[in-house]
C-alpha atoms as a PDB file:
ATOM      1  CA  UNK A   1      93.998  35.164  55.107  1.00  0.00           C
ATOM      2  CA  UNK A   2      90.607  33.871  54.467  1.00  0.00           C
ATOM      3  CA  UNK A   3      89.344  33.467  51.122  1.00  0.00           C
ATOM      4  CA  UNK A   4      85.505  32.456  49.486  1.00  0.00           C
ATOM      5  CA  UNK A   5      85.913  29.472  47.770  1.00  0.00           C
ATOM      6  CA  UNK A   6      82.295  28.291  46.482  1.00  0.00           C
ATOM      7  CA  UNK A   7      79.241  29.127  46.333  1.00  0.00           C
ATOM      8  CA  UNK A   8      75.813  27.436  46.859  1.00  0.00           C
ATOM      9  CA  UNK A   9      72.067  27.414  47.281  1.00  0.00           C
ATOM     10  CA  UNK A  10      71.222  27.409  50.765  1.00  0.00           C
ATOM     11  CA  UNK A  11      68.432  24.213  50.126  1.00  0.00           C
ATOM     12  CA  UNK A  12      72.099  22.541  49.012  1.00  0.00           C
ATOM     13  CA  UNK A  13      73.747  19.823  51.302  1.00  0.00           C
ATOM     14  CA  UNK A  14      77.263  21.065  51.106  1.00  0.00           C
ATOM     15  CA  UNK A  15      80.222  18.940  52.598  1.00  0.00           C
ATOM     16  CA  UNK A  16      82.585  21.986  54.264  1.00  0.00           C
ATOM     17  CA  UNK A  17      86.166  20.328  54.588  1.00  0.00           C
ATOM     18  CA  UNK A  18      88.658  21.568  57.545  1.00  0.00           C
ATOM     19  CA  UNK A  19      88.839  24.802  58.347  1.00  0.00           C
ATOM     20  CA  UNK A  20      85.447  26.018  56.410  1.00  0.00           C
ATOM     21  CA  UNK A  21      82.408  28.084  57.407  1.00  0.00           C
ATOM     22  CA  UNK A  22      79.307  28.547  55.556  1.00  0.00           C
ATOM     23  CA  UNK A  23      78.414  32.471  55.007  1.00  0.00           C
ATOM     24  CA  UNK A  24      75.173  34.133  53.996  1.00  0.00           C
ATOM     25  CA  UNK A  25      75.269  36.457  51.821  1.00  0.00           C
ATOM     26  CA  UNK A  26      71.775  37.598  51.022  1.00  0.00           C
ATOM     27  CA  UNK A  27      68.640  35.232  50.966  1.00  0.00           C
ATOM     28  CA  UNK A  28      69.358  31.992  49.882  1.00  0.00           C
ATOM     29  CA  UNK A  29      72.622  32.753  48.764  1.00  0.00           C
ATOM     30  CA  UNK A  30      76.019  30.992  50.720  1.00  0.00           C
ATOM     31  CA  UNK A  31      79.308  31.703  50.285  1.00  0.00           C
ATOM     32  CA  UNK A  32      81.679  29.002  51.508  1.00  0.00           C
ATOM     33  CA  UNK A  33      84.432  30.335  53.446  1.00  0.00           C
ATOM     34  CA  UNK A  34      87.902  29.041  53.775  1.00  0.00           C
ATOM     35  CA  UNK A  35      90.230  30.169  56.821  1.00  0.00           C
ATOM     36  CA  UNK A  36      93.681  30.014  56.623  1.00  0.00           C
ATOM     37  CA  UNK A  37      96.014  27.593  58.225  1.00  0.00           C
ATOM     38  CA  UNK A  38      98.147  29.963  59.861  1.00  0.00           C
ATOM     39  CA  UNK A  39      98.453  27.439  63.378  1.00  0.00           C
ATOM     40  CA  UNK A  40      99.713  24.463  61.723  1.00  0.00           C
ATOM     41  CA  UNK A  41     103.318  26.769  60.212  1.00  0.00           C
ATOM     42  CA  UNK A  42     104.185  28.356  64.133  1.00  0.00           C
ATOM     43  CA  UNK A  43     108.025  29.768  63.894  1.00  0.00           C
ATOM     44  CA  UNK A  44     109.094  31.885  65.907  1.00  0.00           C
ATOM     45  CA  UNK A  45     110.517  35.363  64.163  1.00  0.00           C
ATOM     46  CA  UNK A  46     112.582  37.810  64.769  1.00  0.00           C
ATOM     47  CA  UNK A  47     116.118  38.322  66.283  1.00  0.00           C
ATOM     48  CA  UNK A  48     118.393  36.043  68.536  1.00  0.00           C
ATOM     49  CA  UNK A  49     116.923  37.787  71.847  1.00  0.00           C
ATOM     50  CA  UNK A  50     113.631  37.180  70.404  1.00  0.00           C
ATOM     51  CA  UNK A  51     114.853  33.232  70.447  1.00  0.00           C
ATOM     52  CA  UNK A  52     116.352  32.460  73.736  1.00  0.00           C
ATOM     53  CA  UNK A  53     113.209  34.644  75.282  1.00  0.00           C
ATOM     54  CA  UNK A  54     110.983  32.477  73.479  1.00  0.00           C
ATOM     55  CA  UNK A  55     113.119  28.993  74.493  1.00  0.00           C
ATOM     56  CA  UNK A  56     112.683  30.540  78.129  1.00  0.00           C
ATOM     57  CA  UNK A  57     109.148  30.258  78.362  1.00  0.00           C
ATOM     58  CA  UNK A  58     109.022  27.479  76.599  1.00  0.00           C
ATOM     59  CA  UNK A  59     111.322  26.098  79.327  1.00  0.00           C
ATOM     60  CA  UNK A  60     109.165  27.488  82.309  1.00  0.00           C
ATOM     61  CA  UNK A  61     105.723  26.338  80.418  1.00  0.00           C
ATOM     62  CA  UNK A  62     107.199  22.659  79.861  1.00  0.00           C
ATOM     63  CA  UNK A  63     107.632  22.410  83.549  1.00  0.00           C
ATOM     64  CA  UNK A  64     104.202  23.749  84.584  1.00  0.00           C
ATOM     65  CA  UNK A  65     102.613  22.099  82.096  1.00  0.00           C
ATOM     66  CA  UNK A  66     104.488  18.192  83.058  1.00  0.00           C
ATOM     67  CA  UNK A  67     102.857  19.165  86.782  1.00  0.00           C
ATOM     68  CA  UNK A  68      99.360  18.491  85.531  1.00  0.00           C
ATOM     69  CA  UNK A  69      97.470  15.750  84.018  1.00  0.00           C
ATOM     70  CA  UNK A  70      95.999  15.304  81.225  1.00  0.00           C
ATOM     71  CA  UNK A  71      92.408  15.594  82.136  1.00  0.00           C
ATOM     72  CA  UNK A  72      93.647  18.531  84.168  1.00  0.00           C
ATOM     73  CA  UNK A  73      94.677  20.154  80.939  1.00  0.00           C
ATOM     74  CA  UNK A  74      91.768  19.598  79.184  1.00  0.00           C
ATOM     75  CA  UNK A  75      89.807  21.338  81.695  1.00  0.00           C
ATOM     76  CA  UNK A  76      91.890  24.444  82.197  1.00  0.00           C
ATOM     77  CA  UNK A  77      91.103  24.989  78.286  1.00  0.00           C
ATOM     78  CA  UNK A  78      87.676  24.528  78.403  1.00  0.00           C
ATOM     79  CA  UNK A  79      86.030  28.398  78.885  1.00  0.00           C
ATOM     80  CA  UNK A  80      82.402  28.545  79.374  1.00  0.00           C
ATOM     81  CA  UNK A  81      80.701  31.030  76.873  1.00  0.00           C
ATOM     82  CA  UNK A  82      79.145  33.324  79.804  1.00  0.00           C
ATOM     83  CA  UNK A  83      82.978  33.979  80.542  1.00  0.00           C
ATOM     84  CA  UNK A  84      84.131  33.954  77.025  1.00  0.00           C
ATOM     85  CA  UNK A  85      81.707  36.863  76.129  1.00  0.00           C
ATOM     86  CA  UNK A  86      83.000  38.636  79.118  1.00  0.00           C
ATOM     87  CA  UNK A  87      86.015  38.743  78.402  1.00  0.00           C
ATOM     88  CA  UNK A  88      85.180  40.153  74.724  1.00  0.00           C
ATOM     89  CA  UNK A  89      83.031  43.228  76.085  1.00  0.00           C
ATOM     90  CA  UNK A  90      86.545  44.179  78.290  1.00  0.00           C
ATOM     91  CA  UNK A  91      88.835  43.150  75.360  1.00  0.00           C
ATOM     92  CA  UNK A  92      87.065  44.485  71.643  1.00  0.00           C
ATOM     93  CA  UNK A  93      85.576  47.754  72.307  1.00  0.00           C
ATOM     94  CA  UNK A  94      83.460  47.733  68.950  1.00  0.00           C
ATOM     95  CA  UNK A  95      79.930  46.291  69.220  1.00  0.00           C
ATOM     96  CA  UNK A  96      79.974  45.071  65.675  1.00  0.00           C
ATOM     97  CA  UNK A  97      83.067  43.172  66.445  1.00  0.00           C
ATOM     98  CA  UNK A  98      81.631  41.467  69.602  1.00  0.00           C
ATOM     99  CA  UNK A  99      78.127  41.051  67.749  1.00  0.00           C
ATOM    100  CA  UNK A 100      79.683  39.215  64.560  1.00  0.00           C
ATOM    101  CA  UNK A 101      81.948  36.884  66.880  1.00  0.00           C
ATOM    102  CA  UNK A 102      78.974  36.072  69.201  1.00  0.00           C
ATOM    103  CA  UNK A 103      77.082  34.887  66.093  1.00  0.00           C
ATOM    104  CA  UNK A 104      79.831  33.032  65.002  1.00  0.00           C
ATOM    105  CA  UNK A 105      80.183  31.069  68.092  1.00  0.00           C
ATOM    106  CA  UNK A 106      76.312  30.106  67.931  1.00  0.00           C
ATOM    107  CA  UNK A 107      76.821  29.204  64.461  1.00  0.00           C
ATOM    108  CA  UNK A 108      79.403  26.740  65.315  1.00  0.00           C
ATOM    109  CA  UNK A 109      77.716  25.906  68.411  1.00  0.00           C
ATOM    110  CA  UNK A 110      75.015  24.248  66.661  1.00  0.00           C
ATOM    111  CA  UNK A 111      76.920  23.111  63.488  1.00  0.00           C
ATOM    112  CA  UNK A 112      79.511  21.470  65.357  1.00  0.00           C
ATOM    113  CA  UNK A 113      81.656  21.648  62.786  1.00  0.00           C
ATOM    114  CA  UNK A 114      85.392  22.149  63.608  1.00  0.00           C
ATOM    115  CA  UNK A 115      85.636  25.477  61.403  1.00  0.00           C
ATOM    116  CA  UNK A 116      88.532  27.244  64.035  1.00  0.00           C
ATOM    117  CA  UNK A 117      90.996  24.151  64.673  1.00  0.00           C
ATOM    118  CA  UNK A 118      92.415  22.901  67.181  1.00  0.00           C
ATOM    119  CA  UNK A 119      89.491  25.460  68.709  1.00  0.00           C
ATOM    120  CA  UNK A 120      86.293  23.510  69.420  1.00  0.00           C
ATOM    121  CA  UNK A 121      82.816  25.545  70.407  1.00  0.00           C
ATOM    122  CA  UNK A 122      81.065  22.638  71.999  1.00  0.00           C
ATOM    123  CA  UNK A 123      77.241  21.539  71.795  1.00  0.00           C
ATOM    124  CA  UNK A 124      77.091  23.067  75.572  1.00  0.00           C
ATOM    125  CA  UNK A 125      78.677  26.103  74.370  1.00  0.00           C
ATOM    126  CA  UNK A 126      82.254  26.099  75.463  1.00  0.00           C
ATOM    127  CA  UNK A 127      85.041  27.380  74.262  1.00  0.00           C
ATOM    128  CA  UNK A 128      87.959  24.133  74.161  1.00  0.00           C
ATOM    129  CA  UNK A 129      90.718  22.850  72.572  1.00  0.00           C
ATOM    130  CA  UNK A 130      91.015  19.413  70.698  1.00  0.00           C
ATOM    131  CA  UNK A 131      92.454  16.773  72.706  1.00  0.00           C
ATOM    132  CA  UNK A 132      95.376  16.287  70.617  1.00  0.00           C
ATOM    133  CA  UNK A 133      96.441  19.499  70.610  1.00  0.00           C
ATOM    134  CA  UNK A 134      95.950  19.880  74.447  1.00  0.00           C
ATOM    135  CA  UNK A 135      98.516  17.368  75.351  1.00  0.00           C
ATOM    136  CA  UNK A 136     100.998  18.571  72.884  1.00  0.00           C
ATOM    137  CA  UNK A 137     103.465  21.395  74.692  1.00  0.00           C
ATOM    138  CA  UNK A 138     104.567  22.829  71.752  1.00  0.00           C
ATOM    139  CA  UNK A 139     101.524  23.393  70.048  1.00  0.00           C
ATOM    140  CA  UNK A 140     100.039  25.485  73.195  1.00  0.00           C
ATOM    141  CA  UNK A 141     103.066  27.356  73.424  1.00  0.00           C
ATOM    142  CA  UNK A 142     102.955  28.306  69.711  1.00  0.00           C
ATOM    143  CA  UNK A 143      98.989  29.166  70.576  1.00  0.00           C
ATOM    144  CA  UNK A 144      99.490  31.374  73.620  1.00  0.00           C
ATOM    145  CA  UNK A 145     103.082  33.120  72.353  1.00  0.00           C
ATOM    146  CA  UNK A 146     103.094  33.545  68.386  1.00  0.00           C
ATOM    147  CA  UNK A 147      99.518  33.306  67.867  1.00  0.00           C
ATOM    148  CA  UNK A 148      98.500  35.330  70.496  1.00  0.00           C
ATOM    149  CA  UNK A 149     100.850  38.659  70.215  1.00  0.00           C
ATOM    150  CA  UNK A 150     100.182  38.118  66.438  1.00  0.00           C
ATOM    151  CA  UNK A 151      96.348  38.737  66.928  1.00  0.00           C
ATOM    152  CA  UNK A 152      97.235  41.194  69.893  1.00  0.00           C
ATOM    153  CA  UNK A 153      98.587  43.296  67.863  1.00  0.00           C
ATOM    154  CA  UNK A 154      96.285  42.827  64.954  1.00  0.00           C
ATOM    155  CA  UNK A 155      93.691  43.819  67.852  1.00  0.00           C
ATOM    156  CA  UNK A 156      95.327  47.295  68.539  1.00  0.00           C
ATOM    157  CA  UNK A 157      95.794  48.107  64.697  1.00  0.00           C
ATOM    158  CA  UNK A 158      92.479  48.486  63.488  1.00  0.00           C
ATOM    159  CA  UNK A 159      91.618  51.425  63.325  1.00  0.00           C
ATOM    160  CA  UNK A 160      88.586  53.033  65.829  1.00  0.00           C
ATOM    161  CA  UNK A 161      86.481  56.153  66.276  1.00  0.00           C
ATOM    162  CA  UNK A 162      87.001  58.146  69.224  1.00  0.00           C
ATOM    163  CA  UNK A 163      83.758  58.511  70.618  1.00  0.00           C
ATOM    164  CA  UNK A 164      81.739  55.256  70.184  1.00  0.00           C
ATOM    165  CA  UNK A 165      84.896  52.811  69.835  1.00  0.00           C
ATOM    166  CA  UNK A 166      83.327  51.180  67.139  1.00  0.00           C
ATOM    167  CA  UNK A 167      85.949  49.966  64.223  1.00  0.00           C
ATOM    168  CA  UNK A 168      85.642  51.605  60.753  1.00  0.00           C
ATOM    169  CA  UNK A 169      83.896  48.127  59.403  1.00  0.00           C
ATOM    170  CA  UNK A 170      81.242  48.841  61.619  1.00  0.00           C
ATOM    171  CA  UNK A 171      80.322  52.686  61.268  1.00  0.00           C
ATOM    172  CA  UNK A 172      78.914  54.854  59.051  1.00  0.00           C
ATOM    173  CA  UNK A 173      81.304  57.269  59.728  1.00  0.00           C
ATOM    174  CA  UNK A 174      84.214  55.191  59.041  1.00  0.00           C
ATOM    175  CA  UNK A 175      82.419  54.236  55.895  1.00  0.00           C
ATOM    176  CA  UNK A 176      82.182  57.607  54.696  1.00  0.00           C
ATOM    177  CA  UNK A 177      85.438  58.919  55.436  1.00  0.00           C
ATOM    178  CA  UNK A 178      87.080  55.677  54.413  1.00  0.00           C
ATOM    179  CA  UNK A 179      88.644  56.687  50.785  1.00  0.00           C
ATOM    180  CA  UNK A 180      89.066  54.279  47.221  1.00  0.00           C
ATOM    181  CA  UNK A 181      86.946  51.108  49.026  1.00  0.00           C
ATOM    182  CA  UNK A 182      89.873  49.608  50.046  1.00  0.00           C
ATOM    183  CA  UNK A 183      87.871  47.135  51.894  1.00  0.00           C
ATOM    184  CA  UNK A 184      86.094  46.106  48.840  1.00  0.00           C
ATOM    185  CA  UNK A 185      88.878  45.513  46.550  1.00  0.00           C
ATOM    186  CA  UNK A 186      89.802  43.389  49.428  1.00  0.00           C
ATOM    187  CA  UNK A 187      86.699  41.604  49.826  1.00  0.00           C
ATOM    188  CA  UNK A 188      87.101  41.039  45.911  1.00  0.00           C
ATOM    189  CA  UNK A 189      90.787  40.016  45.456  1.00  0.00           C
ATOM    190  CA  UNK A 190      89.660  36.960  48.126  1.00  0.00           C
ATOM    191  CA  UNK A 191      87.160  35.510  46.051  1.00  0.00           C
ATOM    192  CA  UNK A 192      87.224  32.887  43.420  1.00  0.00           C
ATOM    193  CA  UNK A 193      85.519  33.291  39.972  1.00  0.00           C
ATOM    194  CA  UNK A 194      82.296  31.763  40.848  1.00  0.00           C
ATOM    195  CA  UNK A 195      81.918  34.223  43.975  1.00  0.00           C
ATOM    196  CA  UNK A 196      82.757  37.089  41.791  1.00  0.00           C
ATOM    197  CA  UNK A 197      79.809  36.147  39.358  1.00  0.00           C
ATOM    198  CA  UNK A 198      77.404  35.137  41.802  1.00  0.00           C
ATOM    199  CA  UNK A 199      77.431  38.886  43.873  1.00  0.00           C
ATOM    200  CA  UNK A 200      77.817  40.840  40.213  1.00  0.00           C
ATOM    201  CA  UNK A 201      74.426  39.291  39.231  1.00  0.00           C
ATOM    202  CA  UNK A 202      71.204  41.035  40.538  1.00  0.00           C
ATOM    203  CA  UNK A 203      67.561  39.673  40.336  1.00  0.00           C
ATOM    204  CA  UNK A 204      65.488  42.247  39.012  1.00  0.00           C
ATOM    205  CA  UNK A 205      63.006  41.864  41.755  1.00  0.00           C
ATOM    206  CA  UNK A 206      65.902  42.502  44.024  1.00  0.00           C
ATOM    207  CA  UNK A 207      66.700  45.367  42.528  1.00  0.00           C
ATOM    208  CA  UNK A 208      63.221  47.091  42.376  1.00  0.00           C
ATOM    209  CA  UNK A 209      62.818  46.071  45.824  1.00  0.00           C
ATOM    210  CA  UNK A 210      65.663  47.500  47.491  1.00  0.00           C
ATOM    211  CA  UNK A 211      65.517  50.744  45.606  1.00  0.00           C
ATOM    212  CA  UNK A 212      62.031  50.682  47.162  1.00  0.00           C
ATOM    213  CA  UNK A 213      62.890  50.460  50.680  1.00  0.00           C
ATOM    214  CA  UNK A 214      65.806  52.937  50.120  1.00  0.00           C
ATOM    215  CA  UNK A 215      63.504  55.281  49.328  1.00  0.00           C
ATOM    216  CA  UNK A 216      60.833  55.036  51.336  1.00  0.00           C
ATOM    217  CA  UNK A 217      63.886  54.947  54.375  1.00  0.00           C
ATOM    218  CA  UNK A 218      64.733  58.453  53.290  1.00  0.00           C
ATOM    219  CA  UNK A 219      61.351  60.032  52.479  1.00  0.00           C
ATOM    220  CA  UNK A 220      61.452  60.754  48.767  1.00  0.00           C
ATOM    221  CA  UNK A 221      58.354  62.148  47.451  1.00  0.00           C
ATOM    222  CA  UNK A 222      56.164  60.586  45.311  1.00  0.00           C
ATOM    223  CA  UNK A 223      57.059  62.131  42.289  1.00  0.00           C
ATOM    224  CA  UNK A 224      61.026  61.129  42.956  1.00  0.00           C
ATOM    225  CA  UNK A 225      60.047  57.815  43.612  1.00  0.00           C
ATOM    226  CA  UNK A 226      58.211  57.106  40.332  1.00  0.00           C
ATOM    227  CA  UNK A 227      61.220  58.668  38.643  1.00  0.00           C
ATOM    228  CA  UNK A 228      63.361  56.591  39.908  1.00  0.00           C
ATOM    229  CA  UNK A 229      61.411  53.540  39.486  1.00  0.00           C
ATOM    230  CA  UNK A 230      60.814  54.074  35.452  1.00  0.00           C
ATOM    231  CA  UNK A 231      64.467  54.398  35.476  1.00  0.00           C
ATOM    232  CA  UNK A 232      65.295  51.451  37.731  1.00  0.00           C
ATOM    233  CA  UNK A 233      62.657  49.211  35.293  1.00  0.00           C
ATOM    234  CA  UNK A 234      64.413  50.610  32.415  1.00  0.00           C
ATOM    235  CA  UNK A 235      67.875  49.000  33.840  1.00  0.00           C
ATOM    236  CA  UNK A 236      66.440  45.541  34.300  1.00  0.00           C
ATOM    237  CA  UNK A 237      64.430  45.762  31.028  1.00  0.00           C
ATOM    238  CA  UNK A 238      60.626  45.734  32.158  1.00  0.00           C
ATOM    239  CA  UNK A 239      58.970  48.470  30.354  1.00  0.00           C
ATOM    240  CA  UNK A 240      55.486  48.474  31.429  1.00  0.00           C
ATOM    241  CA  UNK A 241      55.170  45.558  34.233  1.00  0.00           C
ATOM    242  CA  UNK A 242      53.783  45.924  38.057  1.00  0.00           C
ATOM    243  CA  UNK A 243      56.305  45.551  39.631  1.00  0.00           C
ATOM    244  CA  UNK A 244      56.148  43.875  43.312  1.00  0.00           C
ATOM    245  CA  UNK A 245      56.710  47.049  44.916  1.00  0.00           C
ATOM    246  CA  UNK A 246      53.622  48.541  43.201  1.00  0.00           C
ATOM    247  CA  UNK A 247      55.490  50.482  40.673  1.00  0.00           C
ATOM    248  CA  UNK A 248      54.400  51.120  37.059  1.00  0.00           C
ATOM    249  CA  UNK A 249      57.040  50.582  35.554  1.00  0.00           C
ATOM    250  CA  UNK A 250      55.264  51.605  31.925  1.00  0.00           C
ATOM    251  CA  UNK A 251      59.084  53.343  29.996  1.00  0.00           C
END
């Protein structure tokens, strides 16, 4: 599972190690996150059927896979990202989904940095595989066997709605309907301490500003408005100041 392991000013020069990504948060805020290193421990599971199946293919794969070189290899791993995307509009049916891996990609794209091991996005912007990984047999198999009926299935288990296919991360709806903020606790039990203090600590400014363009997204009158902003001063302790959003904030 991933977890947030630092965090940092985004003016910072930050050294991510293996398997890290840098995420945004808000503004210059970035969280630095840490994927797990699931690939490297590949067993197979399950019962002795599950076995000799699995030593089968691995059988029939060795033999294809001794029939071509290693360049040849290399090649046949290497998806260009007009394809790639493709392939995601027929495979993940929610837009979010598609839209957050899409940035990803482009993130990495330019980064370069090897965040998805042994999965390289290159400066061209294909999807490929790191050479050492390529011309190891078991490694693949594990990859397209273990690895890939693991996220298969992961795939099919999140939940959707009906009618726009969208995943509950990703709609209101869900949001609403979704009970306790599971999600959230999640989000939280995955972060280290100085994650935990860094999102629980809100810049006045910030504050006044987004209560601001909530209201003015949902029409409150004028009178609401000033309500809520002598009460939103009196929470950040500015009895009295102009604020930036042109409040009076005189409690």
């Amino acid at each position: 599972m991933a977890k947030l392991v630092g965090v940092y000013d985004e003016e910072e020069e930050v050294l991510l190690l293996r398997r890290q990504l840098p995420l945004t948060v808000y503004d210059s805020c970035v969280m630095t996150m840490q994927l797990g290193e699931s690939c490297e421990r590949c067993e197979v599971s399950g019962g002795g059927g599950v076995v000799a199946g699995r030593r089968r293919w691995d059988e029939t794969f060795g033999r294809q896979y001794g029939s071509l070189s290693k360049e040849e290899v290399v090649a046949a791993f290497t998806v260009p990202s007009k394809l790639l995307f493709t392939r995601l509009a027929q495979t993940v049916a929610c837009v979010g989904c598609r839209r957050s891996v899409e940035r990803l990609f482009n993130q990495l794209r330019v980064s370069g940095h090897p965040a998805l091991e042994p999965l390289l996005v290159t400066p061209s912007g294909a999807l490929t595989l790191q050479r050492k990984c390529a011309v190891q047999t078991r490694t693949l198999g594990s990859l397209f066997t273990d690895h890939s009926l693991s996220l298969s299935s992961m795939l099919d288990n999140i939940p959707k709605l009906k009618k726009s296919g969208r995943c509950v991360l990703h709609s209101m709806e869900g949001v609403r309907c979704r009970p306790g903020g599971r999600s959230w606790r999640e989000v939280w039990g995955a972060m280290d301490q100085a994650c935990r203090e860094s999102v629980t600590l809100v810049c006045p400014e910030q504050l006044l500003t987004t209560l601001d363009n909530y209201l003015r997204k949902h029409r409150f009158c004028q009178e609401c408005k000033n309500k809520v902003g002598v009460c939103g001063c009196g929470c950040v302790g500015v009895g009295g100041w102009v604020c930036g959003c042109g409040w009076v904030c005189g409690c």
